[in-house]
PDB file of N, CA and C in Angstrom:
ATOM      1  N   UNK A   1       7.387  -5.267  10.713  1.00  0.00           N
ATOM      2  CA  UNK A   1       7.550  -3.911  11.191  1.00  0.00           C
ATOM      3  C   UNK A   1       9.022  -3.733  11.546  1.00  0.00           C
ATOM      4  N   UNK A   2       9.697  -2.686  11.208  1.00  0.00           N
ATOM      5  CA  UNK A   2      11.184  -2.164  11.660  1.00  0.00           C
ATOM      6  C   UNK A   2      10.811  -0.981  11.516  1.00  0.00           C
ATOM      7  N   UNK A   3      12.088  -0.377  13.040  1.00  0.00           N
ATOM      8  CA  UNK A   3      11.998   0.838  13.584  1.00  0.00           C
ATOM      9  C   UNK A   3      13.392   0.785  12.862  1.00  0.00           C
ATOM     10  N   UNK A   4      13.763   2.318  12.565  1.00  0.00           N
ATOM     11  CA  UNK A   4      14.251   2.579  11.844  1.00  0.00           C
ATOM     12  C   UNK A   4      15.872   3.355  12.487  1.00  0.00           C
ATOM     13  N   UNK A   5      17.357   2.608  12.770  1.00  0.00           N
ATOM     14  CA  UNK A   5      18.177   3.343  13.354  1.00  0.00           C
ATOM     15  C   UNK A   5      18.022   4.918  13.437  1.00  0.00           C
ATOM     16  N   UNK A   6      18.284   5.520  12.362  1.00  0.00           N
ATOM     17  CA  UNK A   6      18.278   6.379  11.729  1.00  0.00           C
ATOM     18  C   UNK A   6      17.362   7.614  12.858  1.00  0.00           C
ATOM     19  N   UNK A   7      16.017   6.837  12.665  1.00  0.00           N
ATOM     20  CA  UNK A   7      15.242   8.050  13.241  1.00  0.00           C
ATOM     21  C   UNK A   7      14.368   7.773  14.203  1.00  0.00           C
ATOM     22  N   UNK A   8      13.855   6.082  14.198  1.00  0.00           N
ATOM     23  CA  UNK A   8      13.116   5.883  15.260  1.00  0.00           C
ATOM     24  C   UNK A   8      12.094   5.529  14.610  1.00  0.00           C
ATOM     25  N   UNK A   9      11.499   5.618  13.220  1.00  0.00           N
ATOM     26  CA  UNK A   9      10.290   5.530  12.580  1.00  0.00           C
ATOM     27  C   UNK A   9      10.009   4.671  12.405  1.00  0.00           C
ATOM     28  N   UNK A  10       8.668   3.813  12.532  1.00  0.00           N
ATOM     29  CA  UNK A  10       8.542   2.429  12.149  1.00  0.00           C
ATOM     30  C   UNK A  10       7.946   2.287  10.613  1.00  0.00           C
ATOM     31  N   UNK A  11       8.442   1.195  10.181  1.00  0.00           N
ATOM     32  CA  UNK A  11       7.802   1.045   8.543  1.00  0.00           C
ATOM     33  C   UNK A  11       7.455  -0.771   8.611  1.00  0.00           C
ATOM     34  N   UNK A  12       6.129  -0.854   7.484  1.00  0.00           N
ATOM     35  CA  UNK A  12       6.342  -2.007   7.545  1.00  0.00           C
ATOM     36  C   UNK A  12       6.624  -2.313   6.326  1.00  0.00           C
ATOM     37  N   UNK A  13       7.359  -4.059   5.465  1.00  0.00           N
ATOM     38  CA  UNK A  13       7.489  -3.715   4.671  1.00  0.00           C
ATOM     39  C   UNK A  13       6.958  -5.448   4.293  1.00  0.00           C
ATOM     40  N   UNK A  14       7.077  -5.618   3.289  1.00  0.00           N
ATOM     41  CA  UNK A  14       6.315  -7.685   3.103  1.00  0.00           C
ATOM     42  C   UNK A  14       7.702  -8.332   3.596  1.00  0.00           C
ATOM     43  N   UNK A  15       7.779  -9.418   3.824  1.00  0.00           N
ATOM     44  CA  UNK A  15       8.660 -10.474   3.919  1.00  0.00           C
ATOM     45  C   UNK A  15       8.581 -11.867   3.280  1.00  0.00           C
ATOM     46  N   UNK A  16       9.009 -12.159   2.607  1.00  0.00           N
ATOM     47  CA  UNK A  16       8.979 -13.545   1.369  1.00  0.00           C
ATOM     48  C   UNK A  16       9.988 -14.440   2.253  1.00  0.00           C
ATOM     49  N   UNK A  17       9.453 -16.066   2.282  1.00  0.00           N
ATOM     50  CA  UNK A  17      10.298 -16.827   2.620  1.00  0.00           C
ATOM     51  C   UNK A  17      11.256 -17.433   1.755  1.00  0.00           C
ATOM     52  N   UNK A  18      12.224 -17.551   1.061  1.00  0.00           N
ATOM     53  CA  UNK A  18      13.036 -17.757   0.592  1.00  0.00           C
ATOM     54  C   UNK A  18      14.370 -18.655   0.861  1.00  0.00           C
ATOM     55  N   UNK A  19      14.838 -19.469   0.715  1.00  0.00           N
ATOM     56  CA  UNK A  19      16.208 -20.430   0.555  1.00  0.00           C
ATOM     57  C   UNK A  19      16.042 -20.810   2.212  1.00  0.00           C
ATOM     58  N   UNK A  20      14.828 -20.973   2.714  1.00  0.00           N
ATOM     59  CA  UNK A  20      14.352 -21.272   4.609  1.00  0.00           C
ATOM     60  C   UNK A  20      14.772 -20.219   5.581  1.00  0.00           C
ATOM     61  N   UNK A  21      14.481 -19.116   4.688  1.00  0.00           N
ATOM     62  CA  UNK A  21      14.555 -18.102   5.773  1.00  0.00           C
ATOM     63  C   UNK A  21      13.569 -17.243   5.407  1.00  0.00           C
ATOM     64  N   UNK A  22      13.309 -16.102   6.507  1.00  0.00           N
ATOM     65  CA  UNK A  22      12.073 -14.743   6.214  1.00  0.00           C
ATOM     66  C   UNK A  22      13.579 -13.494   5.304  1.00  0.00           C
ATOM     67  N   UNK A  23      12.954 -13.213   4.550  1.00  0.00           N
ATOM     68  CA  UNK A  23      13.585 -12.135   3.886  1.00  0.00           C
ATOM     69  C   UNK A  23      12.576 -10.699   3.899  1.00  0.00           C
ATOM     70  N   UNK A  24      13.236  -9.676   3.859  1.00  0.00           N
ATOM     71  CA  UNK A  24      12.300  -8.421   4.343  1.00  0.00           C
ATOM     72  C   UNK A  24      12.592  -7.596   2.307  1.00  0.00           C
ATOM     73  N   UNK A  25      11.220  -7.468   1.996  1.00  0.00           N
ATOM     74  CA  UNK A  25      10.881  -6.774   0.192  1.00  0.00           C
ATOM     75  C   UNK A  25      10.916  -5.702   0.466  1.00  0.00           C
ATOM     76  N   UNK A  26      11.875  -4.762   0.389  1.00  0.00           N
ATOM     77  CA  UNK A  26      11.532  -2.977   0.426  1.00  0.00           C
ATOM     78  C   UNK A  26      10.984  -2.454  -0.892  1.00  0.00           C
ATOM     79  N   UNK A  27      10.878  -3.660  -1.742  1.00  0.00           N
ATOM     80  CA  UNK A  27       9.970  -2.598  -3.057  1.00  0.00           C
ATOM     81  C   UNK A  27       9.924  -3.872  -4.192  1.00  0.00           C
ATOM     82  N   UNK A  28       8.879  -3.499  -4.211  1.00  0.00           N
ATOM     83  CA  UNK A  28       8.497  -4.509  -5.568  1.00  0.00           C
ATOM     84  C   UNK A  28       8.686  -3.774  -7.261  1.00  0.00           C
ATOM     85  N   UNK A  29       8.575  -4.553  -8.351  1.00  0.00           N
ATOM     86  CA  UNK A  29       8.666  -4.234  -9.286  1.00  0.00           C
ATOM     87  C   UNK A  29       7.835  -4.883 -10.010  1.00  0.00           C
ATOM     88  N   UNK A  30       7.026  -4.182 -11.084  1.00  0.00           N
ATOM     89  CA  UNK A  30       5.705  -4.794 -12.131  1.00  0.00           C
ATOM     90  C   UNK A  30       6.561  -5.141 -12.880  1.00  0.00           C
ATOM     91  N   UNK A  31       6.360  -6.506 -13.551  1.00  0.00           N
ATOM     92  CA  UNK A  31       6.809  -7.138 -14.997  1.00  0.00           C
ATOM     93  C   UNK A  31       5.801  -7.230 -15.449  1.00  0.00           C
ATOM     94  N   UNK A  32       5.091  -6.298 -16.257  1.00  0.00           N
ATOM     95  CA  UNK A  32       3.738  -6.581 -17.036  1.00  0.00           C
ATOM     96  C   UNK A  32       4.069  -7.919 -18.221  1.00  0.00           C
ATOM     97  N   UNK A  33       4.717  -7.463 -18.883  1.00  0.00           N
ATOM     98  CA  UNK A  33       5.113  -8.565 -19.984  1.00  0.00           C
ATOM     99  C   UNK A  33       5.088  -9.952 -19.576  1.00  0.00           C
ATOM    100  N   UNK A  34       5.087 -10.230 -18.526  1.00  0.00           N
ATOM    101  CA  UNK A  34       5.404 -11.288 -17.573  1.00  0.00           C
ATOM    102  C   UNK A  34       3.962 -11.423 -16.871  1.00  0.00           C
ATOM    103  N   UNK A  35       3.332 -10.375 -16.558  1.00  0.00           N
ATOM    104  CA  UNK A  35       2.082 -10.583 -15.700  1.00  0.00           C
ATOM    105  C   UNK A  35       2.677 -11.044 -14.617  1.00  0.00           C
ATOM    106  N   UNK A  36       3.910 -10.618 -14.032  1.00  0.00           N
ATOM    107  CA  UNK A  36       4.561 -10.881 -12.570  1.00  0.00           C
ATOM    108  C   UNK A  36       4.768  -9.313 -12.035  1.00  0.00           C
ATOM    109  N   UNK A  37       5.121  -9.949 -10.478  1.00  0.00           N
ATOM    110  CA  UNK A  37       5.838  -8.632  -9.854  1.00  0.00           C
ATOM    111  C   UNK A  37       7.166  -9.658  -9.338  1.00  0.00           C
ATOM    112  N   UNK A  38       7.989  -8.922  -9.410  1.00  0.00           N
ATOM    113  CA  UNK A  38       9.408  -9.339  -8.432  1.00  0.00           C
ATOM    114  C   UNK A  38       9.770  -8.085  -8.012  1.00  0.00           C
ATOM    115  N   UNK A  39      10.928  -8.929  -6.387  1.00  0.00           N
ATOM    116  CA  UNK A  39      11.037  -7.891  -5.433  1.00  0.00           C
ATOM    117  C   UNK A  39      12.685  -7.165  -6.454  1.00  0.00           C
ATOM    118  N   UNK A  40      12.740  -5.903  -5.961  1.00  0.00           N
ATOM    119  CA  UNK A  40      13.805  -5.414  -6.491  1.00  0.00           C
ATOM    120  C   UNK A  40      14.931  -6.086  -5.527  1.00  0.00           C
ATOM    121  N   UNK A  41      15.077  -6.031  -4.793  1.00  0.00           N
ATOM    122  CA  UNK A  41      16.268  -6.452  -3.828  1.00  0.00           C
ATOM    123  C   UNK A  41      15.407  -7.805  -2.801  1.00  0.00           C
ATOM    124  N   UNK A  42      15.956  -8.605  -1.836  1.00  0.00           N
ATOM    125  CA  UNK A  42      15.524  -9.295  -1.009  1.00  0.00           C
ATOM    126  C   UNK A  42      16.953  -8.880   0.007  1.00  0.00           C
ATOM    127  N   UNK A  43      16.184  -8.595   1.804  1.00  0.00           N
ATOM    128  CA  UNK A  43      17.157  -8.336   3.055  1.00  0.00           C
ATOM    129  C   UNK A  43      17.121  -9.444   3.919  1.00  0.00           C
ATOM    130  N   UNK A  44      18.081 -10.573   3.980  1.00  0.00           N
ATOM    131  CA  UNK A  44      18.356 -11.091   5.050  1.00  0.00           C
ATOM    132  C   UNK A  44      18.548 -11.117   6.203  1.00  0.00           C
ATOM    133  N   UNK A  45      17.891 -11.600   7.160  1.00  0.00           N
ATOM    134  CA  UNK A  45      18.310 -11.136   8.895  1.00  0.00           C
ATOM    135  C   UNK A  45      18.554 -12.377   9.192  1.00  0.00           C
ATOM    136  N   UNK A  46      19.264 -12.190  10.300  1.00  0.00           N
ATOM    137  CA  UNK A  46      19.228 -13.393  11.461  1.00  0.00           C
ATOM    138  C   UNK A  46      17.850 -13.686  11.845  1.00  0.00           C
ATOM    139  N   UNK A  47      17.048 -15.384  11.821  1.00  0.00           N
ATOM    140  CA  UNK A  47      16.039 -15.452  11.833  1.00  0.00           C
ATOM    141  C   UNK A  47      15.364 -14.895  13.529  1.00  0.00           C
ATOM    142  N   UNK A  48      16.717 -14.725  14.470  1.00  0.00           N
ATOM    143  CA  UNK A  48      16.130 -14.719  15.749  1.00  0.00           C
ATOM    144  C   UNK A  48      16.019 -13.091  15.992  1.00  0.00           C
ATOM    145  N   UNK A  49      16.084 -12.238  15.543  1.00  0.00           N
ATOM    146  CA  UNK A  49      15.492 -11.182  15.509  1.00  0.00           C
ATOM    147  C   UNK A  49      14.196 -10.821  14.998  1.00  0.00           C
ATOM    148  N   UNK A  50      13.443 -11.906  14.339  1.00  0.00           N
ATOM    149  CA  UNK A  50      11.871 -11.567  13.868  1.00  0.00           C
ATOM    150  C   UNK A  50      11.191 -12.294  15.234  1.00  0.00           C
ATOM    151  N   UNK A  51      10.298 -11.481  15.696  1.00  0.00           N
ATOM    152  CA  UNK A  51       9.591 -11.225  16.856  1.00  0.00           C
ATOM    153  C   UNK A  51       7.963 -11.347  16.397  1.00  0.00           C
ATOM    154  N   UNK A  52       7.160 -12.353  17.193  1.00  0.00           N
ATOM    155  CA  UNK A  52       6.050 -11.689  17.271  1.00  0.00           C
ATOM    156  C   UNK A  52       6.392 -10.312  17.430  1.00  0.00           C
ATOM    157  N   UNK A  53       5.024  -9.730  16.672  1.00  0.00           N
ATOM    158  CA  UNK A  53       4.301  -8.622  17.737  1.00  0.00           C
ATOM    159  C   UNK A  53       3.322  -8.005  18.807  1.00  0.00           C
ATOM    160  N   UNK A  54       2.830  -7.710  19.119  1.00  0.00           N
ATOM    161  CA  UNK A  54       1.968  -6.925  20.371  1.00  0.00           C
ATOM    162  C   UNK A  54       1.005  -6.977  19.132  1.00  0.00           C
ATOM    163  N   UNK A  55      -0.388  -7.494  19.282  1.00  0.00           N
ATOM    164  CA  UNK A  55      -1.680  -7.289  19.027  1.00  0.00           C
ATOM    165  C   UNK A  55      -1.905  -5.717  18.738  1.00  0.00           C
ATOM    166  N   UNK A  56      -1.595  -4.838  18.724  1.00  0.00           N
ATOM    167  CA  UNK A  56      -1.693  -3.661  18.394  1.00  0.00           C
ATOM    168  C   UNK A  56      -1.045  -3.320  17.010  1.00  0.00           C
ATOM    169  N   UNK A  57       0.113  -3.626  16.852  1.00  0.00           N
ATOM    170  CA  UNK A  57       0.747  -3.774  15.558  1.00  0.00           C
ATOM    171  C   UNK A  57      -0.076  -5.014  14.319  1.00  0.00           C
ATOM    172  N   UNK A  58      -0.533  -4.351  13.056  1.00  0.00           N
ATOM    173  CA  UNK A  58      -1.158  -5.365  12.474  1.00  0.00           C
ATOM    174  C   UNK A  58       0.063  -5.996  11.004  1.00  0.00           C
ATOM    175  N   UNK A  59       0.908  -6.681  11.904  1.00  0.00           N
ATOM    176  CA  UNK A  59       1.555  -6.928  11.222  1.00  0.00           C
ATOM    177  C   UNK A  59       1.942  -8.820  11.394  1.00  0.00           C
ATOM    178  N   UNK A  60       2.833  -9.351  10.940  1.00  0.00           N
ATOM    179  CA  UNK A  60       3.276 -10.776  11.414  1.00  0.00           C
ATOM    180  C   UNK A  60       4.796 -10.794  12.103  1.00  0.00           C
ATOM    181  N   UNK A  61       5.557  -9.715  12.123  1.00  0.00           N
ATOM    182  CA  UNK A  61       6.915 -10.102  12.797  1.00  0.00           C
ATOM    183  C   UNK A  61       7.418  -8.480  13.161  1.00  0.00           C
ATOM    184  N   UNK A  62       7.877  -8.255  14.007  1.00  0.00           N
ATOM    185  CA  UNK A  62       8.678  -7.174  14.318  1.00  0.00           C
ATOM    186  C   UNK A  62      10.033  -7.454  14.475  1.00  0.00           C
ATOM    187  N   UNK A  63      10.723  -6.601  13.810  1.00  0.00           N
ATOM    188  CA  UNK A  63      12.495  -7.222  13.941  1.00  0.00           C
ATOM    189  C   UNK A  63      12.571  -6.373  15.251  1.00  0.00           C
ATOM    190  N   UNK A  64      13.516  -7.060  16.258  1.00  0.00           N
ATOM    191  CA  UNK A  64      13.971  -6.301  17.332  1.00  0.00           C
ATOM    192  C   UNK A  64      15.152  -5.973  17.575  1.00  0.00           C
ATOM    193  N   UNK A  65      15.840  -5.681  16.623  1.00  0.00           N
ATOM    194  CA  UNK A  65      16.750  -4.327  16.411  1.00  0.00           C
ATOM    195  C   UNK A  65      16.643  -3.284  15.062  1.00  0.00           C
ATOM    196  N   UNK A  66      16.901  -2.348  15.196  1.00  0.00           N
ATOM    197  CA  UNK A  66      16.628  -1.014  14.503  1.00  0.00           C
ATOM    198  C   UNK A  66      17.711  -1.647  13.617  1.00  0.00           C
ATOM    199  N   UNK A  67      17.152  -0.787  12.263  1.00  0.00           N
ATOM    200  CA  UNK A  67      18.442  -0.986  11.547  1.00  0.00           C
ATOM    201  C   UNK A  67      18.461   0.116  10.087  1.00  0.00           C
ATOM    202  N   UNK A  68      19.274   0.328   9.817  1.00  0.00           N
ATOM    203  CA  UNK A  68      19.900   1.892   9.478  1.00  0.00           C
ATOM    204  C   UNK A  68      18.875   1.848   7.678  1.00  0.00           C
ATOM    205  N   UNK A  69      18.272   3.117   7.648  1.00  0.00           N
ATOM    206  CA  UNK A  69      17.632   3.156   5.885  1.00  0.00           C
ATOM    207  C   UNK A  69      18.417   2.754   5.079  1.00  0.00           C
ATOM    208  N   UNK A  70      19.680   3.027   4.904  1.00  0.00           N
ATOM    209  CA  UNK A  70      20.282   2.927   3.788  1.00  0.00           C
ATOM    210  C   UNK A  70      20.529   1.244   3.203  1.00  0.00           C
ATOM    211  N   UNK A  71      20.281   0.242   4.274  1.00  0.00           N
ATOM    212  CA  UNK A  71      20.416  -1.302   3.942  1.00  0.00           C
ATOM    213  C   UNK A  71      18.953  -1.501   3.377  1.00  0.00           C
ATOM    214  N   UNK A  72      17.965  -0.857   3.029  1.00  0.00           N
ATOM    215  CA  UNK A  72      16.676  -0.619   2.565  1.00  0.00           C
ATOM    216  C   UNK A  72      16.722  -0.328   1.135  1.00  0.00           C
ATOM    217  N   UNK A  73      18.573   0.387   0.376  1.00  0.00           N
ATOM    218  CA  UNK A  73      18.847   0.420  -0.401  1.00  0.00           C
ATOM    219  C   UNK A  73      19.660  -0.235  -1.044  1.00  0.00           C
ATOM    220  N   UNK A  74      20.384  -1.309  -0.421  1.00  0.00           N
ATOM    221  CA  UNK A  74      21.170  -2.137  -0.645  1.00  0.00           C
ATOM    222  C   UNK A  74      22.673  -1.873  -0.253  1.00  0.00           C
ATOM    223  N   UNK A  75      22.849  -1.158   0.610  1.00  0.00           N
ATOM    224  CA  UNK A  75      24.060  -0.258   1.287  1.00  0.00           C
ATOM    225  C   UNK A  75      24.454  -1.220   2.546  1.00  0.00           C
ATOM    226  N   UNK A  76      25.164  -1.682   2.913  1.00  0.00           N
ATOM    227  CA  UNK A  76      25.885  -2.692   4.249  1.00  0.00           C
ATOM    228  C   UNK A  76      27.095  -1.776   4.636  1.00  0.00           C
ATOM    229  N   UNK A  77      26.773  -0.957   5.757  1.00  0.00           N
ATOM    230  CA  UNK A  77      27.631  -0.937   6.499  1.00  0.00           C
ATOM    231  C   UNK A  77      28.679  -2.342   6.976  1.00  0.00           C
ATOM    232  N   UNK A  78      30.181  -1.559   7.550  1.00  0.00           N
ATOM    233  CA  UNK A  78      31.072  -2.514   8.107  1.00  0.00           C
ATOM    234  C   UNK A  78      30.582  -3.246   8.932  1.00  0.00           C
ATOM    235  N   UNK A  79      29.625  -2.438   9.987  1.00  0.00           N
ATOM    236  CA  UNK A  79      29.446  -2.752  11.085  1.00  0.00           C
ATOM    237  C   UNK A  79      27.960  -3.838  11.095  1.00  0.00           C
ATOM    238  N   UNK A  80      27.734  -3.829   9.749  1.00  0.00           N
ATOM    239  CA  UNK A  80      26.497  -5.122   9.644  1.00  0.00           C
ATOM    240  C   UNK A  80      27.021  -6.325   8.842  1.00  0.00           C
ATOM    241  N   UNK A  81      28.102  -5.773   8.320  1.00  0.00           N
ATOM    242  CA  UNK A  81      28.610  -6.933   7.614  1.00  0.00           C
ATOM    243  C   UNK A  81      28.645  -8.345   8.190  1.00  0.00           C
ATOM    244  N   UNK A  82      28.567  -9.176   7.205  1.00  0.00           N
ATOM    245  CA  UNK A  82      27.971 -10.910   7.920  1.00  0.00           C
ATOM    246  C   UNK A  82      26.972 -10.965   8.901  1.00  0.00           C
ATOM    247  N   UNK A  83      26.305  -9.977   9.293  1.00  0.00           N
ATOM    248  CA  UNK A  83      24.730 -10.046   9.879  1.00  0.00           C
ATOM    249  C   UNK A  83      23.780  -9.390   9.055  1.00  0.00           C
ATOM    250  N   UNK A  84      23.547  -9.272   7.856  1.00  0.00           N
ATOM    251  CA  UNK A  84      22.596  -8.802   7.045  1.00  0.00           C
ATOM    252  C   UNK A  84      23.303  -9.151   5.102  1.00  0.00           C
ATOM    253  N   UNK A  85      22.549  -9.824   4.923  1.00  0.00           N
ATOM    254  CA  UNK A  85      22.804 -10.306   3.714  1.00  0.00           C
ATOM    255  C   UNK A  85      21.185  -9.266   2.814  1.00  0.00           C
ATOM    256  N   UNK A  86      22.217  -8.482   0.987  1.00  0.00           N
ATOM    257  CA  UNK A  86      20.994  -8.482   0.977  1.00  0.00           C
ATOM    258  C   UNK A  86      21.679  -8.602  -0.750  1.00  0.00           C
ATOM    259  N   UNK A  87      20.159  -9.578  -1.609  1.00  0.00           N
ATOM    260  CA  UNK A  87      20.292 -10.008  -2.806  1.00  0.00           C
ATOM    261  C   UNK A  87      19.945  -9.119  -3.964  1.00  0.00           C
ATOM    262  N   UNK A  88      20.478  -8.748  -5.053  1.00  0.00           N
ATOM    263  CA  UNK A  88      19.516  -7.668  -5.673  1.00  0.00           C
ATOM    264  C   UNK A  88      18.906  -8.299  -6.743  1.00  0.00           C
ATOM    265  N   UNK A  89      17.827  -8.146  -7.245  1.00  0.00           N
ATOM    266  CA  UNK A  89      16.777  -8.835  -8.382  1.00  0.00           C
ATOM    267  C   UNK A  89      16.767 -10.301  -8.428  1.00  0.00           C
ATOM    268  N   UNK A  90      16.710 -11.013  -7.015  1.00  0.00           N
ATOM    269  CA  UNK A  90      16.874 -12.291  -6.549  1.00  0.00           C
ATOM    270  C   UNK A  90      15.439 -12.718  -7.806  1.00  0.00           C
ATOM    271  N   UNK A  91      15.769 -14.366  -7.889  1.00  0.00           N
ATOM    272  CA  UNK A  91      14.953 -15.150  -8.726  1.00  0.00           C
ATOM    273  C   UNK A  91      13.578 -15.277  -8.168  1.00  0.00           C
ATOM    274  N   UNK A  92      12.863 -14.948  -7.828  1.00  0.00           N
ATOM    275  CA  UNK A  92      11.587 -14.605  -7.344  1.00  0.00           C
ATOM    276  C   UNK A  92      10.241 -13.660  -7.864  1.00  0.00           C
ATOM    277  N   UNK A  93       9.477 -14.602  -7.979  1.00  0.00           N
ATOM    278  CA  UNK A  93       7.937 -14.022  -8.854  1.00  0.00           C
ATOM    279  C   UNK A  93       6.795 -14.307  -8.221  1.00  0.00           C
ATOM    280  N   UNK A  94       6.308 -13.460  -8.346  1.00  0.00           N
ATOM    281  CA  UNK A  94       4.778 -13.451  -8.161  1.00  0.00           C
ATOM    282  C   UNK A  94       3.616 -13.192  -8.944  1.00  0.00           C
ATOM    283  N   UNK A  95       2.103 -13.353  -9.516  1.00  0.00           N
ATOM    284  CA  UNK A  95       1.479 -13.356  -9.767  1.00  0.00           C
ATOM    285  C   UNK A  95       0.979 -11.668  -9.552  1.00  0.00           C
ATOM    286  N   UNK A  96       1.268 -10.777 -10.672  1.00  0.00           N
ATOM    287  CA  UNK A  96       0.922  -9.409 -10.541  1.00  0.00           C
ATOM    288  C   UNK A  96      -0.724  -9.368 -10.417  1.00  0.00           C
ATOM    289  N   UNK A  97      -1.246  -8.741  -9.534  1.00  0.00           N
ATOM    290  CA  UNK A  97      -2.613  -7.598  -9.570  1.00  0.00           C
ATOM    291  C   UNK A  97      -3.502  -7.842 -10.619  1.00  0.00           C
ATOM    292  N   UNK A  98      -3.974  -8.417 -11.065  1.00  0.00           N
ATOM    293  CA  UNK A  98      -4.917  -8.615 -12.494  1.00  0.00           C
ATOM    294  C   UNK A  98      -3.813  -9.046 -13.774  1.00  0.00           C
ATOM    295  N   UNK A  99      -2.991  -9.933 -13.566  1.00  0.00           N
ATOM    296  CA  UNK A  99      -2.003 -10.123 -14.368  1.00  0.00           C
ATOM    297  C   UNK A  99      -2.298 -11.509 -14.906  1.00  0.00           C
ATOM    298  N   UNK A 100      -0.990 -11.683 -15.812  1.00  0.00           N
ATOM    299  CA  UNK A 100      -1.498 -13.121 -16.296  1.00  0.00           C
ATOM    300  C   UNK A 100      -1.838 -14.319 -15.574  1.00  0.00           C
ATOM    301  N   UNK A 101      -2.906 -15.318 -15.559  1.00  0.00           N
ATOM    302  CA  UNK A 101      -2.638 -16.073 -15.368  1.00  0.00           C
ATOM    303  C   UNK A 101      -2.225 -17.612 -15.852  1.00  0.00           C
TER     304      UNK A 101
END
């Protein structure tokens, strides 16, 4: 779950563990040909900002700082620079929805 600088909104989005860290997926992509999905981008955080959450949230981690939509697009502000790493069409697959196996 992340609340959103911007506006306050919370979204949740998957998180893949990757190179020993949690990475946050803002959007997946079908490779039918492949019978995969991969993430379009992968977002790096500092691991000490993923938080339990409160039993009310049905999620596995809440980041506890807000952080701006546009790094959702692959956009890094100055002011996040070297605290948010983010990869685009990182080497990563998954097993699509009724896809090949």
């Amino acid at each position: 779950m992340v609340i959103s600088e911007d506006d306050g909104s919370l979204s949740a989005y998957d998180t893949v563990e990757h190179e020993g860290r949690l990475w946050l997926v803002p959007e997946w992509l079908e490779v039918p040909t492949q019978g995969m999905t991969v993430p379009t981008r992968i977002i790096g955080l500092d691991m000490s900002l993923f938080q339990k959450p409160s039993p009310k949230y049905p999620v596995d981690y809440f980041l506890s700082c807000p952080v701006p939509k546009a790094v959702f697009d692959g956009q890094i502000s100055k002011q996040l620079e070297g605290k948010v790493v983010v990869i685009e069409r990182p080497d990563i697959k998954i097993p699509a929805a009724g896809g090949l196996q």
